[in-house]
Structures are given as structure tokens and as C-alpha cells.
N, C-alpha and C. Protein backbone atom coordinates (compact mmCIF):
# COMPACT_ATOMS: atom_id res chain seq x y z
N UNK A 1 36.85 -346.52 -197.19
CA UNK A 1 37.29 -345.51 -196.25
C UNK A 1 36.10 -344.84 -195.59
N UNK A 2 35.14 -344.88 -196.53
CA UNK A 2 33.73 -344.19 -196.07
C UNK A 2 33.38 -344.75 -194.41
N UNK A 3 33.36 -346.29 -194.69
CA UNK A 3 32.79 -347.28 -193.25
C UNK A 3 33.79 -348.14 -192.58
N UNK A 4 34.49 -347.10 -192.50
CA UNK A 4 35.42 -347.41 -191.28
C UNK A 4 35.07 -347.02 -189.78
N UNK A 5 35.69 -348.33 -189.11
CA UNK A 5 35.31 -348.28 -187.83
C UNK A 5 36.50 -348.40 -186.35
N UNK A 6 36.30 -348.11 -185.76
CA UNK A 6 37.36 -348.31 -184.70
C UNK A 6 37.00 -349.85 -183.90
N UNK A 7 37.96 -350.46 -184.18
CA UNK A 7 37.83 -351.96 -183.34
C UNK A 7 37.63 -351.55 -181.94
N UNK A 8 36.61 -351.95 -181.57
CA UNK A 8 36.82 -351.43 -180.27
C UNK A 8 36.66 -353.10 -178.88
N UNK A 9 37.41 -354.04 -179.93
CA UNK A 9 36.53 -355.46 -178.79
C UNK A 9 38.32 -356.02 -178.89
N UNK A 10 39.25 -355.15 -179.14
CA UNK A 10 40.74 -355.21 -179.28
C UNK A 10 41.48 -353.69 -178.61
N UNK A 11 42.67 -354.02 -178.00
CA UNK A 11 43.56 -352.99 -177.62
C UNK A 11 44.68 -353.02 -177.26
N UNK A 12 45.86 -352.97 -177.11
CA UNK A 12 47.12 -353.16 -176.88
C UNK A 12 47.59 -351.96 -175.90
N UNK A 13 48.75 -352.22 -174.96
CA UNK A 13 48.88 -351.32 -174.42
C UNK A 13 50.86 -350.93 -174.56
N UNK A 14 51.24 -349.72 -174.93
CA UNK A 14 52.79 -349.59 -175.27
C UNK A 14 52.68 -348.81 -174.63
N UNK A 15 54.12 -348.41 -174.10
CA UNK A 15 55.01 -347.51 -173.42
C UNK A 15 54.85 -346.12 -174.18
N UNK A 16 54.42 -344.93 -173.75
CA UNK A 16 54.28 -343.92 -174.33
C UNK A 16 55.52 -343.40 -175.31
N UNK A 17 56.38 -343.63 -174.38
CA UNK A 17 57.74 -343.03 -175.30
C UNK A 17 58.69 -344.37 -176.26
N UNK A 18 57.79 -345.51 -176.85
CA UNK A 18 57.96 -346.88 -177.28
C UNK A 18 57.80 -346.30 -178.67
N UNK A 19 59.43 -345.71 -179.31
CA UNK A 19 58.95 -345.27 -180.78
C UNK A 19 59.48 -346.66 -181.31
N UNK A 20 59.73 -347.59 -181.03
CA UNK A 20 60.19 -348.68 -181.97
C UNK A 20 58.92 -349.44 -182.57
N UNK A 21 57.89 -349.39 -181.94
CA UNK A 21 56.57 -349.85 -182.65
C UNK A 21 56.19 -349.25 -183.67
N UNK A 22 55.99 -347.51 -183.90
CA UNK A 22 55.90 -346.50 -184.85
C UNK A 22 56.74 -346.64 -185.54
N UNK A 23 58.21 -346.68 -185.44
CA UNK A 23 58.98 -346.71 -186.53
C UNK A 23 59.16 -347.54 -187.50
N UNK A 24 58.40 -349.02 -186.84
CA UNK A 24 58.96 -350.14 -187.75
C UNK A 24 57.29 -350.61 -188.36
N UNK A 25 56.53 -350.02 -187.74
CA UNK A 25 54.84 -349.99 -188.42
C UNK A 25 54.82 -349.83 -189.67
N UNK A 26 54.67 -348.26 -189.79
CA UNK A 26 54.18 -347.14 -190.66
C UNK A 26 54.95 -347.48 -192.11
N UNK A 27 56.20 -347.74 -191.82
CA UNK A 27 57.12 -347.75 -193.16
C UNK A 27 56.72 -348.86 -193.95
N UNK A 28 56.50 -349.79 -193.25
CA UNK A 28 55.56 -351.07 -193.86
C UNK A 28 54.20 -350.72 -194.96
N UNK A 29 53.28 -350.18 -194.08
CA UNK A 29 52.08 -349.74 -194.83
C UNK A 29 52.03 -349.27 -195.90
N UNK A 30 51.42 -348.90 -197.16
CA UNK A 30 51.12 -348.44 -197.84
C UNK A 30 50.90 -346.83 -197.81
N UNK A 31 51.06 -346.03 -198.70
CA UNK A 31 50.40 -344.52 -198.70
C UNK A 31 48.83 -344.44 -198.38
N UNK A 32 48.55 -345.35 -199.14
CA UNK A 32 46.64 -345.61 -198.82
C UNK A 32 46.67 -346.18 -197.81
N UNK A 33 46.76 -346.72 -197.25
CA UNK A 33 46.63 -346.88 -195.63
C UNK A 33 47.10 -345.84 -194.69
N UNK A 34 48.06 -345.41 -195.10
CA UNK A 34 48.49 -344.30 -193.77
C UNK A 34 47.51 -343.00 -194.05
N UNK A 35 47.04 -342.60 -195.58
CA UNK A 35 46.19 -341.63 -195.71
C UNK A 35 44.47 -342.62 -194.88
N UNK A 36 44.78 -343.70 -195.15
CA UNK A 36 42.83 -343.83 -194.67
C UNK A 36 43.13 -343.81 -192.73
N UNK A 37 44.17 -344.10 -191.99
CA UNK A 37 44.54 -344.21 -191.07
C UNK A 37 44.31 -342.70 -190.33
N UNK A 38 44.92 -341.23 -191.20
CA UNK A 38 45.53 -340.31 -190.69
C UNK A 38 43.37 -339.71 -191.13
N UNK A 39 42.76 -339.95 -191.66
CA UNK A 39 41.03 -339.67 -192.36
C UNK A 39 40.41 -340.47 -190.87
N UNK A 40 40.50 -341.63 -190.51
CA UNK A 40 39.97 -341.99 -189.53
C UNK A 40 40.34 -341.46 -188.51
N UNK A 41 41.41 -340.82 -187.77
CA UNK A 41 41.66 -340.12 -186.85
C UNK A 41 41.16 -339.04 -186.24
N UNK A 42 41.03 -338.73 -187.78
CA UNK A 42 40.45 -337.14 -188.19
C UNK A 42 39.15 -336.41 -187.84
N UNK A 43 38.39 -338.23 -188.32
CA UNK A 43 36.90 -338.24 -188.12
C UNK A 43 36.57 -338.54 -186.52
N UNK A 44 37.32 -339.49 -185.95
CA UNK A 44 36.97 -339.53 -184.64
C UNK A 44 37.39 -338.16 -183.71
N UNK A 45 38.36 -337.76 -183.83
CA UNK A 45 38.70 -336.36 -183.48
C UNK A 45 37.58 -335.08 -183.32
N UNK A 46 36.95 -334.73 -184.66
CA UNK A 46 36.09 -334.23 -185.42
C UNK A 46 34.69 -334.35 -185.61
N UNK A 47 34.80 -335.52 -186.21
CA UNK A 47 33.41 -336.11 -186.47
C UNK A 47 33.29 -336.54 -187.89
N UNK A 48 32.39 -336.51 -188.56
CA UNK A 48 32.32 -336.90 -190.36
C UNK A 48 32.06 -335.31 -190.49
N UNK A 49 31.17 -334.38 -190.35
CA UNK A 49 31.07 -333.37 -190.49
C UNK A 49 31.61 -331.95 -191.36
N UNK A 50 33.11 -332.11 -190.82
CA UNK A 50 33.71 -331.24 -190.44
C UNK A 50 34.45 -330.83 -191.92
N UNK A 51 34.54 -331.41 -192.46
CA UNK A 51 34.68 -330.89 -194.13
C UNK A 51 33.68 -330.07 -194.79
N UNK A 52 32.60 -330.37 -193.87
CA UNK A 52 31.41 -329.55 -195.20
C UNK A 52 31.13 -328.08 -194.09
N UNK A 53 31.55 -328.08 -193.10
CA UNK A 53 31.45 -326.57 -192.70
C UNK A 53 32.62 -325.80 -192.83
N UNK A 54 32.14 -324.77 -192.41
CA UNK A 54 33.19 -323.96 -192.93
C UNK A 54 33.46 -322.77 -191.75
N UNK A 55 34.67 -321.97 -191.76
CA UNK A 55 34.41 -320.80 -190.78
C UNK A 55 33.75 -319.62 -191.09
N UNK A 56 33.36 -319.09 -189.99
CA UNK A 56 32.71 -318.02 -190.31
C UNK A 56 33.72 -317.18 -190.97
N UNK A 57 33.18 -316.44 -191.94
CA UNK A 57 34.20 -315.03 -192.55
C UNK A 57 33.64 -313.61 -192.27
N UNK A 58 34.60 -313.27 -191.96
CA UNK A 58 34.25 -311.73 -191.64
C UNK A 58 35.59 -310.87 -191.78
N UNK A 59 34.82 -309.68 -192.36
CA UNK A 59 35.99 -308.78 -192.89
C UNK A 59 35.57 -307.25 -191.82
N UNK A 60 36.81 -307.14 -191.11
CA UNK A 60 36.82 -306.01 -190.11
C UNK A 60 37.66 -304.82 -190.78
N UNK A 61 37.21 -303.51 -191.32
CA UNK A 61 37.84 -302.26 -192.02
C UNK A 61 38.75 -301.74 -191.03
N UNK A 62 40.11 -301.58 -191.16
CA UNK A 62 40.79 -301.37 -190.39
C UNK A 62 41.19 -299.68 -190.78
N UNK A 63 40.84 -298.27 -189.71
CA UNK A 63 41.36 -297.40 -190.87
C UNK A 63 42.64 -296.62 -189.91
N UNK A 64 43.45 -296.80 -190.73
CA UNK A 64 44.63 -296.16 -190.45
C UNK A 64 44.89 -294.47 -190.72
N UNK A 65 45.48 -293.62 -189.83
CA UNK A 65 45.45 -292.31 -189.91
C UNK A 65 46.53 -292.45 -191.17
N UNK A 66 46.46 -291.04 -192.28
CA UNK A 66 47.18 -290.52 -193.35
C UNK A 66 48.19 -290.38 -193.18
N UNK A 67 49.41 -290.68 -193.89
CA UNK A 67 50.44 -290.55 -193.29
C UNK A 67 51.68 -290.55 -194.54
């Protein structure tokens, strides 16, 4: 899962709203495949990165009148 790559010397082209390809795919696959599938997405999206940072935190004192 580490060296995965996007084929990129292959491509197919479907109908955007063509859920009969998705529907009859996915159910086929394995859990480990659809998790290394949904990790590669992630990373191209993202980058490899993006797990080891983090957001900034910050805590803002909010003060409310007595009441």
C-alpha cells in the first residue's frame, strides 16, 4: 500500500451519472482493496504528508458577563 501508484499509460472513459460500473465493481473487491483504493485517493488528493501534520490548536477565553 506504501508504493502505490496511479497507472497513468491506461484510462477509460464512463458517463458521469454511469452508476452501473460502481455498483457492480466495488461489491466484488475485497475490504483491503477498497481500504488501499479509498488511502490512494487520499494521498493523491493530499499528498503522503498529511497524517503526520496536524492543526494548529488554539484556545480563545471566551468571557461571558455574570449572570
Amino acid at each position: 500500500m506504501l508504493n502505490d501508484r496511479v497507472d497513468r499509460n491506461s484510462f477509460s472513459v464512463h458517463h458521469l451519472y454511469d452508476e452501473d460500473t460502481v455498483v457492480t465493481y466495488w461489491p466484488t473487491q475485497s475490504p483491503q482493496d477498497r481500504i488501499s483504493a479509498i488511502e490512494m485517493m487520499r494521498r493523491i488528493n493530499y499528498g503522503n504528508d498529511i497524517a503526520t501534520t496536524r492543526l494548529e490548536r488554539f484556545f480563545k477565553v471566551a468571557e461571558f458577563p455574570p449572570g
